[in-house]
PDB file of N, CA and C in Angstrom:
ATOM      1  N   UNK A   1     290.912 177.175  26.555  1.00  0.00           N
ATOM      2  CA  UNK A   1     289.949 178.262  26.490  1.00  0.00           C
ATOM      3  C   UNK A   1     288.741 177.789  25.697  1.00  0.00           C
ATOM      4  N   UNK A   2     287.848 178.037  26.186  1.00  0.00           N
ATOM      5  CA  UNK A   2     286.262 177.671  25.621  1.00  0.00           C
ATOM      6  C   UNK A   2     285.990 178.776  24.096  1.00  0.00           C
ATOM      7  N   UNK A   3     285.223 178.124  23.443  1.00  0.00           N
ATOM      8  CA  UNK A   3     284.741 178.668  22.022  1.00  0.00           C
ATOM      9  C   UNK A   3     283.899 178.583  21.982  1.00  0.00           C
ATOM     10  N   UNK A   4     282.990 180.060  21.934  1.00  0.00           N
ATOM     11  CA  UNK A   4     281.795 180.709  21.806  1.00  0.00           C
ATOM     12  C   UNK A   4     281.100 179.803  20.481  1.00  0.00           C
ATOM     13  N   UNK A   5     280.009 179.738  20.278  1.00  0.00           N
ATOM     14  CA  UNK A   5     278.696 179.043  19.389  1.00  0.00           C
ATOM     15  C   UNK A   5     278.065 180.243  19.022  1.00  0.00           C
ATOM     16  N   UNK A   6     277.497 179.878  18.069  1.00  0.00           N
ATOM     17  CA  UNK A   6     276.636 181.414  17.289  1.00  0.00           C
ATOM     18  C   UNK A   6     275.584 180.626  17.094  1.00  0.00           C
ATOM     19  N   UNK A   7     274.223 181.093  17.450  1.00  0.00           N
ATOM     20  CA  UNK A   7     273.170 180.521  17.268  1.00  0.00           C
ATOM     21  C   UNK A   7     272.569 181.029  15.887  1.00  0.00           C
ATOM     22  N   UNK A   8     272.977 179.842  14.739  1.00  0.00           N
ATOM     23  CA  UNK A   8     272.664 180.235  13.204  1.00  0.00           C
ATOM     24  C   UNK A   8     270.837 179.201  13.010  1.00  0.00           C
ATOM     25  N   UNK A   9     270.582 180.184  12.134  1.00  0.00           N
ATOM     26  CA  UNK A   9     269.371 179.248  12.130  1.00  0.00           C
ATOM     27  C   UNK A   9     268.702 178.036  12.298  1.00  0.00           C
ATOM     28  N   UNK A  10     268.399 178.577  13.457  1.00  0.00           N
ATOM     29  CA  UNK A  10     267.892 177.707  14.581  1.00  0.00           C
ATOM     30  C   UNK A  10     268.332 176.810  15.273  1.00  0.00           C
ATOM     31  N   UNK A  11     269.809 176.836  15.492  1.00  0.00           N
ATOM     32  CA  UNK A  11     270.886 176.193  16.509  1.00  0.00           C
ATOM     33  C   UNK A  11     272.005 176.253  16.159  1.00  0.00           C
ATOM     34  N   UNK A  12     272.779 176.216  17.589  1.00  0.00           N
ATOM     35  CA  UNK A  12     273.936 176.912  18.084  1.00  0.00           C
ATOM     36  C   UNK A  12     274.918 175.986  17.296  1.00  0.00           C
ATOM     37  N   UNK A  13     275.810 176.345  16.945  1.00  0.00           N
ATOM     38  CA  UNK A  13     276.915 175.728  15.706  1.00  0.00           C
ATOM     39  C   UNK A  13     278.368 176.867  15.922  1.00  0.00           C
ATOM     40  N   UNK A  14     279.316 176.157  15.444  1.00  0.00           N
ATOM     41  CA  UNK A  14     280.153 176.852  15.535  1.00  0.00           C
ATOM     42  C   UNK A  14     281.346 176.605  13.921  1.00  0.00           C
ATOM     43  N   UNK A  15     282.125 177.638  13.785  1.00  0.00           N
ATOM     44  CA  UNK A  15     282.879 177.479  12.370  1.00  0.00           C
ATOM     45  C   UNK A  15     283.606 176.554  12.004  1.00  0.00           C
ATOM     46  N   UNK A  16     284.551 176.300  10.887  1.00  0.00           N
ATOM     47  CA  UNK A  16     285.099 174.977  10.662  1.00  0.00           C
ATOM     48  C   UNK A  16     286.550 175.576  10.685  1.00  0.00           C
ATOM     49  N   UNK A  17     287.150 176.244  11.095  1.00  0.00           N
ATOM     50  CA  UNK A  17     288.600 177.136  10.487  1.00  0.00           C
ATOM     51  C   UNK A  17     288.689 177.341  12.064  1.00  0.00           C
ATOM     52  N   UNK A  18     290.293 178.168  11.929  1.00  0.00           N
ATOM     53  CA  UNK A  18     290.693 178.224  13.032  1.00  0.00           C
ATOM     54  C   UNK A  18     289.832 179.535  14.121  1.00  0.00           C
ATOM     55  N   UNK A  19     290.299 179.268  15.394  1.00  0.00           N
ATOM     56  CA  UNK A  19     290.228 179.998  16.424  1.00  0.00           C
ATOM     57  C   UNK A  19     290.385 181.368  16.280  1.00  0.00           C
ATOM     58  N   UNK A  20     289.630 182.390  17.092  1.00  0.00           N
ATOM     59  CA  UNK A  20     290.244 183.806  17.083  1.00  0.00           C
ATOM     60  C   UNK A  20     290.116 184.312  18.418  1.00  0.00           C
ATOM     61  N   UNK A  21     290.851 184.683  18.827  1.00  0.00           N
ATOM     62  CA  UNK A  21     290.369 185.090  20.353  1.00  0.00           C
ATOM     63  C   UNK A  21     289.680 186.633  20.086  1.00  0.00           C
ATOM     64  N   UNK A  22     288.844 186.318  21.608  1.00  0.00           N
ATOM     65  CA  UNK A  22     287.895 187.667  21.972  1.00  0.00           C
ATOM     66  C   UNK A  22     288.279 188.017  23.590  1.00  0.00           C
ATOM     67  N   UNK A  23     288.606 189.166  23.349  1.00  0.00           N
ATOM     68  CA  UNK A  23     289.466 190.186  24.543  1.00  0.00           C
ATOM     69  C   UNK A  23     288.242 190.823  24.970  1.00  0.00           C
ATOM     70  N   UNK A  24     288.481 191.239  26.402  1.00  0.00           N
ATOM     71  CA  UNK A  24     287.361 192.213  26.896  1.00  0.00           C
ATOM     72  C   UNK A  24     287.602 193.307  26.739  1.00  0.00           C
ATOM     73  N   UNK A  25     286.921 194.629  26.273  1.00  0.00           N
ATOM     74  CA  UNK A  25     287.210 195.478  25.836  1.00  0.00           C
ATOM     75  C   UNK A  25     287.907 196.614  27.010  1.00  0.00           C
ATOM     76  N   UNK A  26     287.462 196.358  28.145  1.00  0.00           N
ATOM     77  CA  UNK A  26     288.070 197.226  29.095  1.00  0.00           C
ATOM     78  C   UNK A  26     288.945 196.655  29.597  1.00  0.00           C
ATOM     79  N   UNK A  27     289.126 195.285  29.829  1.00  0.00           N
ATOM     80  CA  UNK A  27     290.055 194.856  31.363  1.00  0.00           C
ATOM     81  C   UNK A  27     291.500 194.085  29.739  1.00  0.00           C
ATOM     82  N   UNK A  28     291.069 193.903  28.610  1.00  0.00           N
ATOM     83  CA  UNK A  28     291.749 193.491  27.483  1.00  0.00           C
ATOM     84  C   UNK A  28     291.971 192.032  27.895  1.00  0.00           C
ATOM     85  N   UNK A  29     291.224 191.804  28.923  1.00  0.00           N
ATOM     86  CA  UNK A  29     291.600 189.768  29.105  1.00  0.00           C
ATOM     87  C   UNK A  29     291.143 189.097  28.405  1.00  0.00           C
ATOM     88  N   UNK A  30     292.009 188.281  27.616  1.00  0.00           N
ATOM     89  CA  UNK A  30     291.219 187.305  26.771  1.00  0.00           C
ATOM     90  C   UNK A  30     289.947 185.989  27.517  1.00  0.00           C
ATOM     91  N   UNK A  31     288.954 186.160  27.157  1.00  0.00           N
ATOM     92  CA  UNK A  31     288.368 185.467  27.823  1.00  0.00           C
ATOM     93  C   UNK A  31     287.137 184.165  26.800  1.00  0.00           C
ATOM     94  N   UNK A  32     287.077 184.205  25.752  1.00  0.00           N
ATOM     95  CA  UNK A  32     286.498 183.849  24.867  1.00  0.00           C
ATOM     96  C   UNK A  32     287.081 183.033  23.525  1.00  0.00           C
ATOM     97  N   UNK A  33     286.814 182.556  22.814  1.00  0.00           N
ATOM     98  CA  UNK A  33     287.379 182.192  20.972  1.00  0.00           C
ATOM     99  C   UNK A  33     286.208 182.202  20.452  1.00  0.00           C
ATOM    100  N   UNK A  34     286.484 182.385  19.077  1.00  0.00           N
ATOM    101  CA  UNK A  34     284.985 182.249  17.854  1.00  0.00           C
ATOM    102  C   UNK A  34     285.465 181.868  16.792  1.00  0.00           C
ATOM    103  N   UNK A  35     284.803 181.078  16.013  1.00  0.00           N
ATOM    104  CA  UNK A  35     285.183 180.907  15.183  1.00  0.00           C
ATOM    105  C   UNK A  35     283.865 181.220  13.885  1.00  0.00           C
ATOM    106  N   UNK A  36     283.944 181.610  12.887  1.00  0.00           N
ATOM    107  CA  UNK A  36     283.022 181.829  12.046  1.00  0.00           C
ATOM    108  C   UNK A  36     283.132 181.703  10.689  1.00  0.00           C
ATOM    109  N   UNK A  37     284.409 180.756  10.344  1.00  0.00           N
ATOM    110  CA  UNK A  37     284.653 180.823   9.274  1.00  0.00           C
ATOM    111  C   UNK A  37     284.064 179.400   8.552  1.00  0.00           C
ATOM    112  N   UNK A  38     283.467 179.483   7.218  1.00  0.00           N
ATOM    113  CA  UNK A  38     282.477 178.319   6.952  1.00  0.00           C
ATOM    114  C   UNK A  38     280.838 178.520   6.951  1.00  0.00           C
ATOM    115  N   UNK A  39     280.932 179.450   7.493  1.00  0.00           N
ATOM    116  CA  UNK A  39     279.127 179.754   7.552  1.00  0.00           C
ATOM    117  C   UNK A  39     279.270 180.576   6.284  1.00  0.00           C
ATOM    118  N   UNK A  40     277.299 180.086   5.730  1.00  0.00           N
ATOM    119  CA  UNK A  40     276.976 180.962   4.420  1.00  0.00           C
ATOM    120  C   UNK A  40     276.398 181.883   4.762  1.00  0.00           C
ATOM    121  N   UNK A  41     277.056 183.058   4.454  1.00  0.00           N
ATOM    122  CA  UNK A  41     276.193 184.479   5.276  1.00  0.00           C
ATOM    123  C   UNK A  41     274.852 184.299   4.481  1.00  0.00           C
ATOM    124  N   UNK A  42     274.446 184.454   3.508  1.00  0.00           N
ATOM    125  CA  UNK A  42     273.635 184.853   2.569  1.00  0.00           C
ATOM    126  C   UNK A  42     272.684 184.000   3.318  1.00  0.00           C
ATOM    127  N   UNK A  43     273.096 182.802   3.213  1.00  0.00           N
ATOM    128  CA  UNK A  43     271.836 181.480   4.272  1.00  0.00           C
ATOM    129  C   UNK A  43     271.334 182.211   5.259  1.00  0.00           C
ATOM    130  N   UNK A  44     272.535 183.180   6.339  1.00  0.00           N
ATOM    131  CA  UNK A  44     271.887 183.090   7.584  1.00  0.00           C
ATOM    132  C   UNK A  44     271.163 184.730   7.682  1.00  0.00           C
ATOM    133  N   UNK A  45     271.768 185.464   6.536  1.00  0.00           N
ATOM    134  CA  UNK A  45     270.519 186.476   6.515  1.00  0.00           C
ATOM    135  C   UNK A  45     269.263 186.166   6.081  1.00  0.00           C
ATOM    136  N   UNK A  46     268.898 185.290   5.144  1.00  0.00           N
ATOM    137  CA  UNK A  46     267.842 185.078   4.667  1.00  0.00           C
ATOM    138  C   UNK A  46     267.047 184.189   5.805  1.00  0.00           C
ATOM    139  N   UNK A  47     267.258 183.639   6.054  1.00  0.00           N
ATOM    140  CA  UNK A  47     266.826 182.664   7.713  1.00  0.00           C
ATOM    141  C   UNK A  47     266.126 184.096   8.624  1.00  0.00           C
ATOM    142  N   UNK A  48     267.371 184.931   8.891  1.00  0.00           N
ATOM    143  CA  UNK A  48     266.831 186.153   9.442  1.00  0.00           C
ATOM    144  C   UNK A  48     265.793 186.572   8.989  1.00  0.00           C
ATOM    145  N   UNK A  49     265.737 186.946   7.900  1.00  0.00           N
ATOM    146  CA  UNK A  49     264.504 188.151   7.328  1.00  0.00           C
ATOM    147  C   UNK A  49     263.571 186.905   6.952  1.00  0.00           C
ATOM    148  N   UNK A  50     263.107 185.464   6.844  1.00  0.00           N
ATOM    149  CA  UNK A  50     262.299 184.859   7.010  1.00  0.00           C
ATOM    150  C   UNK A  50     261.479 184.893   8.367  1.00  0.00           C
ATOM    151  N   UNK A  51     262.712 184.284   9.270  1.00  0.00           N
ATOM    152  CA  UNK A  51     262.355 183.872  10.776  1.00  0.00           C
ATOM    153  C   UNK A  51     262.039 184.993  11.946  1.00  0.00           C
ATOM    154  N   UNK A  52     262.753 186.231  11.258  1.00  0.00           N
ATOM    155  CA  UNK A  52     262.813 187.506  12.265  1.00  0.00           C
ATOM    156  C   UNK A  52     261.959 188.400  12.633  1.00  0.00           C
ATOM    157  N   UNK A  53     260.656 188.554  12.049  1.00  0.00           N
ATOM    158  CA  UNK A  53     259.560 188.971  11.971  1.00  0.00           C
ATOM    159  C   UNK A  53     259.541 189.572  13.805  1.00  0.00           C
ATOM    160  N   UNK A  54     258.879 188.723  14.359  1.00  0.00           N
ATOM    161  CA  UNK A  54     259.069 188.597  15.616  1.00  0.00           C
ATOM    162  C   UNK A  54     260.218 189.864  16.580  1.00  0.00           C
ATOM    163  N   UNK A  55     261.060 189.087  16.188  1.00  0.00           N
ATOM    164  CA  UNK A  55     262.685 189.843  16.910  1.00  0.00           C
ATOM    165  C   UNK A  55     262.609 191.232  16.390  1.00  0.00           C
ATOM    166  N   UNK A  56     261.957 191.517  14.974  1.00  0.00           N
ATOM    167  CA  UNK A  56     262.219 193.095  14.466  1.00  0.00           C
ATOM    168  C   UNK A  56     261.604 194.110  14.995  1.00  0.00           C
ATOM    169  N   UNK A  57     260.345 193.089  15.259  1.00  0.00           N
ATOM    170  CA  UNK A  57     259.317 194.176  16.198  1.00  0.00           C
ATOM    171  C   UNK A  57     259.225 194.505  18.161  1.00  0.00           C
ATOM    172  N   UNK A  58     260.505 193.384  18.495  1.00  0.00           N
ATOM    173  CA  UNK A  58     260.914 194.072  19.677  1.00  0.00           C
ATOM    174  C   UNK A  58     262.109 195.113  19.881  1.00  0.00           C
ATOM    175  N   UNK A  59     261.801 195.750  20.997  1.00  0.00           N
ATOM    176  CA  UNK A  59     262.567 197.346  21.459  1.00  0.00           C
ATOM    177  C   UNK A  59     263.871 196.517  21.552  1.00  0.00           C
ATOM    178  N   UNK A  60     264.763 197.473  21.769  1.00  0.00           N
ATOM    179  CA  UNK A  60     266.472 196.901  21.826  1.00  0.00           C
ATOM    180  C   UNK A  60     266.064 196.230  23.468  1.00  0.00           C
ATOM    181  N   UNK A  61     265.773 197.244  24.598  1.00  0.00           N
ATOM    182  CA  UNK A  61     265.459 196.219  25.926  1.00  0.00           C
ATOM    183  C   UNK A  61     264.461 195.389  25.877  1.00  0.00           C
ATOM    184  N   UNK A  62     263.538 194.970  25.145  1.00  0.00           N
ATOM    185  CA  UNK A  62     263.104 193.363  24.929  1.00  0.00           C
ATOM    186  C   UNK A  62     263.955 192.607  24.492  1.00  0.00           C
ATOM    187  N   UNK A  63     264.778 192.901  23.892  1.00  0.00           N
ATOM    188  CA  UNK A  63     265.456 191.655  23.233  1.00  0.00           C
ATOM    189  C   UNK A  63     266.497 191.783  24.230  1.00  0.00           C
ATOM    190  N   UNK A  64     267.274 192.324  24.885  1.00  0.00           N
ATOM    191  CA  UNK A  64     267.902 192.331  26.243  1.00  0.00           C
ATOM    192  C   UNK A  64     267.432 191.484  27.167  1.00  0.00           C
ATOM    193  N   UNK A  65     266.314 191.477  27.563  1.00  0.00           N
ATOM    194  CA  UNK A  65     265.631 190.717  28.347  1.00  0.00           C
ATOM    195  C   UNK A  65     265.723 188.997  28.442  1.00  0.00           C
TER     196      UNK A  65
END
């Protein structure tokens, strides 16, 4: 099974700890893993509220887009 990447400031990376699976919420098939353990939150909010300027000032369907 493939493991999802989280795009942390400014490229896609993934955690150092184990696997967790991600189920679909309707059909409950596992279809995903993530891992997120190892990242510095504090880093990647602050990255945010540096870098996000941009992203804050689009509508929820712009950033859909």
């Amino acid at each position: 099974m493939q493991t999802t990447q989280s795009y942390i400031k400014g490229q896609w990376t993934q955690g150092k700890g184990e696997d967790k699976a991600i189920y679909d919420s309707i059909t409950g098939e596992h279809f995903t893993n993530i891992n997120v353990e190892g990242f510095n939150i504090a880093e990647v909010f602050a990255y945010g509220r540096d870098k996000g300027e941009t992203l804050r000032k689009m509508t929820f369907q712009e950033r859909g887009n």
